[in-house]
PDB file of N, CA and C in Angstrom:
ATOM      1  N   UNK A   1     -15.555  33.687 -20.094  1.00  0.00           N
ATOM      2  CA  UNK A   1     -16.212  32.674 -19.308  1.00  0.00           C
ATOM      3  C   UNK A   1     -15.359  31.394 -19.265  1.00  0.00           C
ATOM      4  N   UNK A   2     -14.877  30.993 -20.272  1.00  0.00           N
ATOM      5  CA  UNK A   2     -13.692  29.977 -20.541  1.00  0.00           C
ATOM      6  C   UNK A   2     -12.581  30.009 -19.568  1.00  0.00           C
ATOM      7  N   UNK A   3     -11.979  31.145 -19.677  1.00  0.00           N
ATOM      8  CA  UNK A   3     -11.296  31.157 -18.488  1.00  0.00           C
ATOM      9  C   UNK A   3     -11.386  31.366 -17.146  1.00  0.00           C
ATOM     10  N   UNK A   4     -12.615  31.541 -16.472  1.00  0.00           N
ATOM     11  CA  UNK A   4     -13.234  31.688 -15.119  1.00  0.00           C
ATOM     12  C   UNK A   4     -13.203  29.970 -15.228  1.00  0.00           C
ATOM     13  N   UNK A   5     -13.387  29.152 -15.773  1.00  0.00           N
ATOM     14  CA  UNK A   5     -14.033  27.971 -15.710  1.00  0.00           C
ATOM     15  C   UNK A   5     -12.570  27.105 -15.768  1.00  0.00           C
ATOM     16  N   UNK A   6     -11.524  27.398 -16.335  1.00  0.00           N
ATOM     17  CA  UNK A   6      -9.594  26.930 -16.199  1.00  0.00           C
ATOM     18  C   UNK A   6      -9.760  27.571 -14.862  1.00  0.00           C
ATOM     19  N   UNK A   7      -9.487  28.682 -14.403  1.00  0.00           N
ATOM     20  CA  UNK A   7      -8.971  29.095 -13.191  1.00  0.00           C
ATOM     21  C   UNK A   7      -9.751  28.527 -11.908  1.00  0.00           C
ATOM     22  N   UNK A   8     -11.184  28.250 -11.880  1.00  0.00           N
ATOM     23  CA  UNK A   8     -12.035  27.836 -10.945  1.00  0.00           C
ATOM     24  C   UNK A   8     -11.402  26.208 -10.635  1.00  0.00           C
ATOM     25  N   UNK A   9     -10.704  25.730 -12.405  1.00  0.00           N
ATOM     26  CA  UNK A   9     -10.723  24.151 -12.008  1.00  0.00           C
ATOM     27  C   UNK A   9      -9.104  23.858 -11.281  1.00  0.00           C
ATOM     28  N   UNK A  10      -8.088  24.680 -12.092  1.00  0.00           N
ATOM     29  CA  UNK A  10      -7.065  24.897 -11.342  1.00  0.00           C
ATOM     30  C   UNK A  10      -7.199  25.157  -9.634  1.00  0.00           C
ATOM     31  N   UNK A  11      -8.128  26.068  -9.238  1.00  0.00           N
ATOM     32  CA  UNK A  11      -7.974  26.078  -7.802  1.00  0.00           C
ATOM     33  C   UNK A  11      -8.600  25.182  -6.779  1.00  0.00           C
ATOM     34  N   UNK A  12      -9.295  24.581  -8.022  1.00  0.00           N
ATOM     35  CA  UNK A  12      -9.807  22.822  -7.050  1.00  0.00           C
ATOM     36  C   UNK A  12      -8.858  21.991  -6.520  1.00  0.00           C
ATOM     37  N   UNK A  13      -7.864  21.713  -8.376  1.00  0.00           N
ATOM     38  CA  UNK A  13      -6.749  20.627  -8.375  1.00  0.00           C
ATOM     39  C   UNK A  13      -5.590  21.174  -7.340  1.00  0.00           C
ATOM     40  N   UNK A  14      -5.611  22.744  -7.072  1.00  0.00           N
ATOM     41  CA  UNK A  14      -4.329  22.931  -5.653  1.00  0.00           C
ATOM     42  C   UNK A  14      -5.161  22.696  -4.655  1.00  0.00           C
ATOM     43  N   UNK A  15      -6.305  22.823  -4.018  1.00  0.00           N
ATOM     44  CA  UNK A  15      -6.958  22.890  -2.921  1.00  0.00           C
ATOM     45  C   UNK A  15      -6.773  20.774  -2.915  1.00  0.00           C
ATOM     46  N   UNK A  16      -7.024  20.342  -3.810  1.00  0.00           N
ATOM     47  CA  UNK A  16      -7.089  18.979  -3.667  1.00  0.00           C
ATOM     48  C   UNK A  16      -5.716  18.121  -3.504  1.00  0.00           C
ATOM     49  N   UNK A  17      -4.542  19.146  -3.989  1.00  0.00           N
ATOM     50  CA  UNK A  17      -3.463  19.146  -3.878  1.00  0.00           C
ATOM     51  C   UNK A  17      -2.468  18.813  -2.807  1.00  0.00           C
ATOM     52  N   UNK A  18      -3.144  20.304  -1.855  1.00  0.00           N
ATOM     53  CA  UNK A  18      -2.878  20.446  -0.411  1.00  0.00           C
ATOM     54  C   UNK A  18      -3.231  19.683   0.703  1.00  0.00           C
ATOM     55  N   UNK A  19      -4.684  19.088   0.248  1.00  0.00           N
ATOM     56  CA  UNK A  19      -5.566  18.066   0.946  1.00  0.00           C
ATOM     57  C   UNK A  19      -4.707  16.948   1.265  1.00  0.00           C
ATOM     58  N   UNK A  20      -4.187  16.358  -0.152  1.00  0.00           N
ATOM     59  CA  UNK A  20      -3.416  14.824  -0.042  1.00  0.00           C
ATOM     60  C   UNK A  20      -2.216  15.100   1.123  1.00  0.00           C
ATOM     61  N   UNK A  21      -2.292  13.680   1.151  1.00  0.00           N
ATOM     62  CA  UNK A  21      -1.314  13.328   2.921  1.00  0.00           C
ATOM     63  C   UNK A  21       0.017  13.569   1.493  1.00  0.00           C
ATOM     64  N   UNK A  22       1.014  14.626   1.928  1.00  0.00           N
ATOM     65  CA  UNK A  22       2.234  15.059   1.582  1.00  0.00           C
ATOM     66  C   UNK A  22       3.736  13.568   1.937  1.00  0.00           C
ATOM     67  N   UNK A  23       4.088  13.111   1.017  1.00  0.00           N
ATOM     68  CA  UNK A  23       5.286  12.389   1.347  1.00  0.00           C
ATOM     69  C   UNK A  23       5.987  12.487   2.607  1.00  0.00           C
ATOM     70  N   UNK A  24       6.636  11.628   3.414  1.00  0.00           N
ATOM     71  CA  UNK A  24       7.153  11.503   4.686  1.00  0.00           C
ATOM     72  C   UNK A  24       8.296  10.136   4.521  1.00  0.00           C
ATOM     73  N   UNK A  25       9.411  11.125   4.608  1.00  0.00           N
ATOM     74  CA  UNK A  25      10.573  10.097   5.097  1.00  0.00           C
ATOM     75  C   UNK A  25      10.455   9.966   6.167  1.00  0.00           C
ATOM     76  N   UNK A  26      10.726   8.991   6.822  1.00  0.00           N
ATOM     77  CA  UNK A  26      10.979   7.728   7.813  1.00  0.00           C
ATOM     78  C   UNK A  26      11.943   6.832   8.049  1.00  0.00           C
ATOM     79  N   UNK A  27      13.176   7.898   9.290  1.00  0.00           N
ATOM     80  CA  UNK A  27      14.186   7.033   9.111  1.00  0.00           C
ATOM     81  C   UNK A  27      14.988   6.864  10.709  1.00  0.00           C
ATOM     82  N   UNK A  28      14.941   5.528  10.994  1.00  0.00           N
ATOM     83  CA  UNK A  28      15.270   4.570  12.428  1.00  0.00           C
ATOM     84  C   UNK A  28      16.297   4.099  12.107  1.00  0.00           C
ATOM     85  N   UNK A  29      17.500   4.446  13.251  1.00  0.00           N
ATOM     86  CA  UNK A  29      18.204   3.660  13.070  1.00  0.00           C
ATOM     87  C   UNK A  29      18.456   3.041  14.879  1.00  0.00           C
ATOM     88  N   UNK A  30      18.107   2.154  14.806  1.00  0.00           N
ATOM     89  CA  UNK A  30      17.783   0.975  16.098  1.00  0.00           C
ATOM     90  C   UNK A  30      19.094   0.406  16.251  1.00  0.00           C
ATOM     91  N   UNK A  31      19.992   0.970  17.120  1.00  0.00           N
ATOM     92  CA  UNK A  31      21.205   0.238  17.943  1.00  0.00           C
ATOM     93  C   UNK A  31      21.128  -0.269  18.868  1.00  0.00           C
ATOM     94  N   UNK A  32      20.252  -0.023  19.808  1.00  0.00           N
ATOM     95  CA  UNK A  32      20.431  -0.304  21.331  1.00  0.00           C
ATOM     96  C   UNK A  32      20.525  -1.910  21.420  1.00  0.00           C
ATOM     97  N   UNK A  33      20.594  -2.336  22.525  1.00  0.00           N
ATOM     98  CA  UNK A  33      20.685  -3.478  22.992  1.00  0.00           C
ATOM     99  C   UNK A  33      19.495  -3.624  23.244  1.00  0.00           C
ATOM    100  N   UNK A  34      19.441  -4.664  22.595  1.00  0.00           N
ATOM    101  CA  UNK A  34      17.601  -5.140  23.012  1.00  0.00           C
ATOM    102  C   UNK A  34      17.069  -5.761  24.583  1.00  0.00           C
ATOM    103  N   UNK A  35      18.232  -5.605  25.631  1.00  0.00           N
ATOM    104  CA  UNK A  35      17.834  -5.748  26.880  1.00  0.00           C
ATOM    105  C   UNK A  35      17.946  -4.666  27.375  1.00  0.00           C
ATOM    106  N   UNK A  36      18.220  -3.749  26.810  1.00  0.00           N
ATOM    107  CA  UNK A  36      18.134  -2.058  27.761  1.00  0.00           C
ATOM    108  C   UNK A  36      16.731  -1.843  27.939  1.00  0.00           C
ATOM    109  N   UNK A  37      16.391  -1.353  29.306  1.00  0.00           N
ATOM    110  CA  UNK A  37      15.026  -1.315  29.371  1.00  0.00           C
ATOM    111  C   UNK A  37      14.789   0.317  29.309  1.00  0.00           C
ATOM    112  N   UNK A  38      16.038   1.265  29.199  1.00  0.00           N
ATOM    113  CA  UNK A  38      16.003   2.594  28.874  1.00  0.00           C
ATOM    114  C   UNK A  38      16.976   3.616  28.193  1.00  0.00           C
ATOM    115  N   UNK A  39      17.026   3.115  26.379  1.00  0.00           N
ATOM    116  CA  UNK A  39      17.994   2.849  25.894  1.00  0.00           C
ATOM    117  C   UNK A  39      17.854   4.737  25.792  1.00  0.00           C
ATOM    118  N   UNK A  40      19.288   5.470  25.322  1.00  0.00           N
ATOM    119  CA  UNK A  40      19.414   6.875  24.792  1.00  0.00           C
ATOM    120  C   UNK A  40      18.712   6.958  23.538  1.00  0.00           C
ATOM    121  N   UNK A  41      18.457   7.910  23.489  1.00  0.00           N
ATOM    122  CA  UNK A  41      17.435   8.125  21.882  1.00  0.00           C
ATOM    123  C   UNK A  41      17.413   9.546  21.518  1.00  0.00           C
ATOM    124  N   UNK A  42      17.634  10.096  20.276  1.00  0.00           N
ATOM    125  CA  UNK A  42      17.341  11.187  19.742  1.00  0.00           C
ATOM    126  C   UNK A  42      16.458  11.290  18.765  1.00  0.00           C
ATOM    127  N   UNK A  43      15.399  11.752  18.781  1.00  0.00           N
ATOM    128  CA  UNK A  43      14.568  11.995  17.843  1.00  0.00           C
ATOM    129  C   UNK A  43      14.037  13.470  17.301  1.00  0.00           C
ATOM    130  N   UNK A  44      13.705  13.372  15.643  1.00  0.00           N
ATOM    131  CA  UNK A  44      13.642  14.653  15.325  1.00  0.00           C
ATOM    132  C   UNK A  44      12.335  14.732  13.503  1.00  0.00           C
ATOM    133  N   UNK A  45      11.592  15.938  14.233  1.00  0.00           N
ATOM    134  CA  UNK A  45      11.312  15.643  13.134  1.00  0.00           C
ATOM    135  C   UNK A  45      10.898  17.196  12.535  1.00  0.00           C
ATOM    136  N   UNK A  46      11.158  17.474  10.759  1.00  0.00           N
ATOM    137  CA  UNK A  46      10.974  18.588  10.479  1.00  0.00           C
ATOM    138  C   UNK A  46       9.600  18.623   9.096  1.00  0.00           C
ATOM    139  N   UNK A  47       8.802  19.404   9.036  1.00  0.00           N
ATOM    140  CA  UNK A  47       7.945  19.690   8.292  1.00  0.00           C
ATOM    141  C   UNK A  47       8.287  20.587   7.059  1.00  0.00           C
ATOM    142  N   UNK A  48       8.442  20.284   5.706  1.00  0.00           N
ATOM    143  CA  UNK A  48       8.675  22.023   4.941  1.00  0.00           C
ATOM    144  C   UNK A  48       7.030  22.121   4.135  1.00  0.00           C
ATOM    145  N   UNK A  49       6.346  21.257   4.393  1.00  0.00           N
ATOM    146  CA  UNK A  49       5.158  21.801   4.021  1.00  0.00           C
ATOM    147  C   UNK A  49       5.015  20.434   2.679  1.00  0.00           C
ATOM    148  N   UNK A  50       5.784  20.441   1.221  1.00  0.00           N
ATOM    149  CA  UNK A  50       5.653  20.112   0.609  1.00  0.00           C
ATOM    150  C   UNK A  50       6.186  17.680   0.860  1.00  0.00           C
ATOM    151  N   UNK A  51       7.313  17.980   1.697  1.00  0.00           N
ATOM    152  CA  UNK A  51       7.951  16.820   1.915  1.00  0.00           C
ATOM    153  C   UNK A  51       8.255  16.965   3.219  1.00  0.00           C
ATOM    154  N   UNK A  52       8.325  15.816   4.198  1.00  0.00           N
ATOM    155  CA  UNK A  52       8.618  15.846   5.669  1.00  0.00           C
ATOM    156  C   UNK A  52       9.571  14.912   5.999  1.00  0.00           C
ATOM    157  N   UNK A  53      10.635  14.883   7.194  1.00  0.00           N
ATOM    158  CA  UNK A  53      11.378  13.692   7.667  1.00  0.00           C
ATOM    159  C   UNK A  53      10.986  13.670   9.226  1.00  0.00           C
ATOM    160  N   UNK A  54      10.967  12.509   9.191  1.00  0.00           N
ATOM    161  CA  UNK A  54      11.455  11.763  10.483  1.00  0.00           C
ATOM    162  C   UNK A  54      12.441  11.201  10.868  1.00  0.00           C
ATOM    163  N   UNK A  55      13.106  11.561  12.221  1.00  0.00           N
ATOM    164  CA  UNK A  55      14.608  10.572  12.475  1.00  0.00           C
ATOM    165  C   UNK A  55      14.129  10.122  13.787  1.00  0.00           C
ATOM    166  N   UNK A  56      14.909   8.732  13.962  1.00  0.00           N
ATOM    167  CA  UNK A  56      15.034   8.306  15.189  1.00  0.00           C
ATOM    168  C   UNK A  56      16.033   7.155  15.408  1.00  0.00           C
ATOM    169  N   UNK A  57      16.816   8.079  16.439  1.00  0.00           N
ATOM    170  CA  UNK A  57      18.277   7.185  16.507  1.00  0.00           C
ATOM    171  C   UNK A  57      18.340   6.491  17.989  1.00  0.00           C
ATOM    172  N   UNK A  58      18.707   5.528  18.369  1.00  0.00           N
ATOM    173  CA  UNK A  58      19.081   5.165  20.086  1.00  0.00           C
ATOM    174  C   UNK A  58      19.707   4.249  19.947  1.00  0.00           C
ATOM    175  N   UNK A  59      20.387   4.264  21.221  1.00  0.00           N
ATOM    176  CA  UNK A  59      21.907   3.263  21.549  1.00  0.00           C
ATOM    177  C   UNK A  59      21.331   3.393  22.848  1.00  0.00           C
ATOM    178  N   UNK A  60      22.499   2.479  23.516  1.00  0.00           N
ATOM    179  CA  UNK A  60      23.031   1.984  24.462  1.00  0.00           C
ATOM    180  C   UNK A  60      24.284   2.296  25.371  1.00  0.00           C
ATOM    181  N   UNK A  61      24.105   2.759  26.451  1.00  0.00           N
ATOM    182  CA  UNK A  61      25.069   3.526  27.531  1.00  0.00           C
ATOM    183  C   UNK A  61      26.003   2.445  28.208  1.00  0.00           C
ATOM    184  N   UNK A  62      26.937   1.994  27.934  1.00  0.00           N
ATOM    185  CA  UNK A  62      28.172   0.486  29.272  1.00  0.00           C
ATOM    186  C   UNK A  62      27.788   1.847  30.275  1.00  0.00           C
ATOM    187  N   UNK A  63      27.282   1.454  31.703  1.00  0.00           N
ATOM    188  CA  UNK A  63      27.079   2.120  32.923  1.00  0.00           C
ATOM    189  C   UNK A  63      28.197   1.146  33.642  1.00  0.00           C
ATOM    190  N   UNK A  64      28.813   2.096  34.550  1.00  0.00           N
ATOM    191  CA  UNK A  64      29.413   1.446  34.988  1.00  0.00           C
ATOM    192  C   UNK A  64      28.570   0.850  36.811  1.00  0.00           C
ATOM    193  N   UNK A  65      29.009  -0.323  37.226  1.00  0.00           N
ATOM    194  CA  UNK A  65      27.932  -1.451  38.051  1.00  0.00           C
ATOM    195  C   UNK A  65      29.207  -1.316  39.253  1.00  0.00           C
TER     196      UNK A  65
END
């Protein structure tokens, strides 16, 4: 009975585990020219379940006028 009562509480603490909002990197790197009104941008983001990233990169294009 002892151990029905460890294993029942163990599968709370993973279920409560899984629940919590998981860590998230967060990472911008902001070049553009702050008068571009439609600067290039790559963005990306990957999930592994346990830890997540975010990227987001953009610049600025000389067009030629």
């Amino acid at each position: 009975m002892r151990e029905r009562r460890i294993v029942m509480a163990m599968a709370v603490l993973a279920l409560v585990a899984l629940a919590y909002r998981h860590p998230t990197a967060d990472i911008r790197l902001i070049t553009h020219d702050l008068t571009d009104r439609s600067p290039r941008r790559v963005q990306a983001a990957v999930d592994l379940g346990l830890l997540s990233v975010s990227f987001l990169y953009t610049w600025t294009v000389d067009r030629l006028r």
